[in-house]
Protein backbone atom coordinates (compact mmCIF):
# COMPACT_ATOMS: atom_id res chain seq x y z
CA UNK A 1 -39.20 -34.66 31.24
CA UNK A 2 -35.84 -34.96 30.01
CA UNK A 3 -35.40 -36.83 26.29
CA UNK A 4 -31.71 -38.70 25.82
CA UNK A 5 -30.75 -36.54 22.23
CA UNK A 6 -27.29 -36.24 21.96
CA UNK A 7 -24.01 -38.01 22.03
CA UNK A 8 -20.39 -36.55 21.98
CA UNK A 9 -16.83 -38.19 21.10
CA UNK A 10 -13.93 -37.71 20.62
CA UNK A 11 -12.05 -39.12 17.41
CA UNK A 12 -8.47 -38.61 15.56
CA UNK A 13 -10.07 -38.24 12.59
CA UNK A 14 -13.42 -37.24 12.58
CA UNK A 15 -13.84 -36.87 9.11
CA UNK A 16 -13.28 -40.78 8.50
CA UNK A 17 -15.42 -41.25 11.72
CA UNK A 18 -18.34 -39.67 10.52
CA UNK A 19 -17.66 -41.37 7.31
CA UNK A 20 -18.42 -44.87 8.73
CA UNK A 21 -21.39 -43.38 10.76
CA UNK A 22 -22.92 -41.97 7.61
CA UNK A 23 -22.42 -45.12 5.51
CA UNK A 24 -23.61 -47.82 8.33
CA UNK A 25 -26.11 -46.20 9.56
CA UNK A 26 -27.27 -43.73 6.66
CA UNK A 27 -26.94 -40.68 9.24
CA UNK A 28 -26.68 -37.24 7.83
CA UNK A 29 -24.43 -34.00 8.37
CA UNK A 30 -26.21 -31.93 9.90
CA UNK A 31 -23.98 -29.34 10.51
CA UNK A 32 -19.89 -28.71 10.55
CA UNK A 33 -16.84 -27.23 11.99
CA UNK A 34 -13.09 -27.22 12.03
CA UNK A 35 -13.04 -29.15 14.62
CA UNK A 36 -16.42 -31.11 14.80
CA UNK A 37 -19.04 -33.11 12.80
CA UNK A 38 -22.59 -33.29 14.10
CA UNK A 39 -24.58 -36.21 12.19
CA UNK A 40 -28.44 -37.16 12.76
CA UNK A 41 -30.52 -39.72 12.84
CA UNK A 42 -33.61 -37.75 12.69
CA UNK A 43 -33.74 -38.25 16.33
CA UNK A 44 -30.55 -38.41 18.02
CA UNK A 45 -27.33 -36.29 17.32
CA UNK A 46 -23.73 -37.38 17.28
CA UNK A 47 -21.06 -35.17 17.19
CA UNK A 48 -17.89 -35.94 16.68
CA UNK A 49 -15.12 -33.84 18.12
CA UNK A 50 -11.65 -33.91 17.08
CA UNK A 51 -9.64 -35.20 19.46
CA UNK A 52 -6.08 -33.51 18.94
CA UNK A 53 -7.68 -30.27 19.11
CA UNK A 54 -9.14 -30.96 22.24
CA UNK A 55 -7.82 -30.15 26.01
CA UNK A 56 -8.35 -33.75 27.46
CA UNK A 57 -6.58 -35.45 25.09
CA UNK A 58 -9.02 -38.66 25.48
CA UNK A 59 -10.82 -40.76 22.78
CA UNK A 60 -14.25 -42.19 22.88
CA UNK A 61 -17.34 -40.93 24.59
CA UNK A 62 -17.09 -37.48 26.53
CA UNK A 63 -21.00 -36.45 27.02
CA UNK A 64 -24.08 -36.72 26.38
CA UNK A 65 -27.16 -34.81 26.13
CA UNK A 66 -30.97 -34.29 27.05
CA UNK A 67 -33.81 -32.18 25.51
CA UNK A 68 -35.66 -30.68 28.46
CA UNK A 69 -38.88 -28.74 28.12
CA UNK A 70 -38.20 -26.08 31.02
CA UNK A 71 -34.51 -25.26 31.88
CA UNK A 72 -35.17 -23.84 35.62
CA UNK A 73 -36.82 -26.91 36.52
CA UNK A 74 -34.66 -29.24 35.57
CA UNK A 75 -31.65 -27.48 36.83
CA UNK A 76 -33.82 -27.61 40.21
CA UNK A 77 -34.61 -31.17 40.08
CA UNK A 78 -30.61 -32.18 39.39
CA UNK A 79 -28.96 -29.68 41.69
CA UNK A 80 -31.18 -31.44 44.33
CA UNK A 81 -30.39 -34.81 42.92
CA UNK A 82 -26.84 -34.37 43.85
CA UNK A 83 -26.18 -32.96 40.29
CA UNK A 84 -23.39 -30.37 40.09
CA UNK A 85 -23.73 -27.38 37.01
CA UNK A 86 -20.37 -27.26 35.65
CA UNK A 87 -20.65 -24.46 32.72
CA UNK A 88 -22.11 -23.83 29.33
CA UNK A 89 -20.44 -24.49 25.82
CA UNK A 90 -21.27 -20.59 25.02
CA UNK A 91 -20.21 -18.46 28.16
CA UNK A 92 -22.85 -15.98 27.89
CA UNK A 93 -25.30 -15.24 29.98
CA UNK A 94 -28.45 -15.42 27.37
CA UNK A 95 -27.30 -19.34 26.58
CA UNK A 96 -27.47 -20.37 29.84
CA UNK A 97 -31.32 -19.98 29.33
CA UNK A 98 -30.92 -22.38 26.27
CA UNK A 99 -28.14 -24.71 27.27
CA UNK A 100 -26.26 -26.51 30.77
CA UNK A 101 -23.49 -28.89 31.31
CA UNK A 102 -23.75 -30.74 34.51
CA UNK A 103 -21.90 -33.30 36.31
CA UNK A 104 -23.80 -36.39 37.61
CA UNK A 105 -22.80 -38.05 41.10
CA UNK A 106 -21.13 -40.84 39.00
CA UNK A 107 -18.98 -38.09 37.51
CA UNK A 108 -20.45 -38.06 33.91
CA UNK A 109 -20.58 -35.02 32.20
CA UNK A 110 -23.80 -34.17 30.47
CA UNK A 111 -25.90 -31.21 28.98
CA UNK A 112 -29.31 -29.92 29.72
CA UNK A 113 -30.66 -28.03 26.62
CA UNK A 114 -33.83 -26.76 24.87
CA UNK A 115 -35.30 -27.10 21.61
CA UNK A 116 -33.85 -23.44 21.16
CA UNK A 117 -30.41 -24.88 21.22
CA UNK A 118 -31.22 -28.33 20.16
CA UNK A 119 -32.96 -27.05 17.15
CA UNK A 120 -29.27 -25.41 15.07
CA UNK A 121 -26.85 -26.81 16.97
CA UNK A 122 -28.08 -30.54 17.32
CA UNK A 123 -29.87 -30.50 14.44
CA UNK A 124 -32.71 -32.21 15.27
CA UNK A 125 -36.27 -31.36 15.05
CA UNK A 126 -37.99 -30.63 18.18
């Protein structure tokens, strides 16, 4: 079964972004980079990407994510749902064992990861 554990968006500043998550809602850093801020809940994971550096050019949400227990199964389950896979952050072949972006029929983008991944990059314990 798939767990909702991450939540990506892009801001114009992300450092004052993360700011007002941290102070409202008493999240912590959980990890940084030049160009993103991953906060946690303890459960959940935000990151925060900055939006001039990116290639869309949007603002707000871009993806989200679920903890799966067994990669090949789930990849079964949505490519026979009508899901589409779409890539990996990483473009190597070991992390596509660990992580997944897919595209749902409704066209939102989402990842499929396990605690392997979830564990440094989320920063969330699993």
């Amino acid at each position: 079964m798939g767990k909702l554990r991450h939540i990506a968006l892009y801001a114009d500043d992300i450092e004052a972004t993360a700011g007002f998550y941290q102070k409202v809602f008493s999240m912590e850093r959980v990890r940084q980079l030049d160009y993103v801020i991953t906060l946690s809940d303890g459960l959940v994971s935000l990151a925060i990407v900055d939006a001039r550096k990116s290639k869309s050019g949007s603002k707000g949400l871009d993806h989200i994510g679920f903890l799966v227990d067994d990669m090949e199964t789930t990849a079964a389950k949505l490519e026979a749902s009508g899901g589409v896979h779409c890539g990996q952050i990483s473009k190597t072949v070991a992390d596509a064992k660990v992580e997944r972006k897919y595209r749902a029929p409704d066209g939102l983008v989402f990842d499929i990861v396990t605690s392997e991944h979830a564990r440094p990059v989320w920063g969330i314990p699993v």
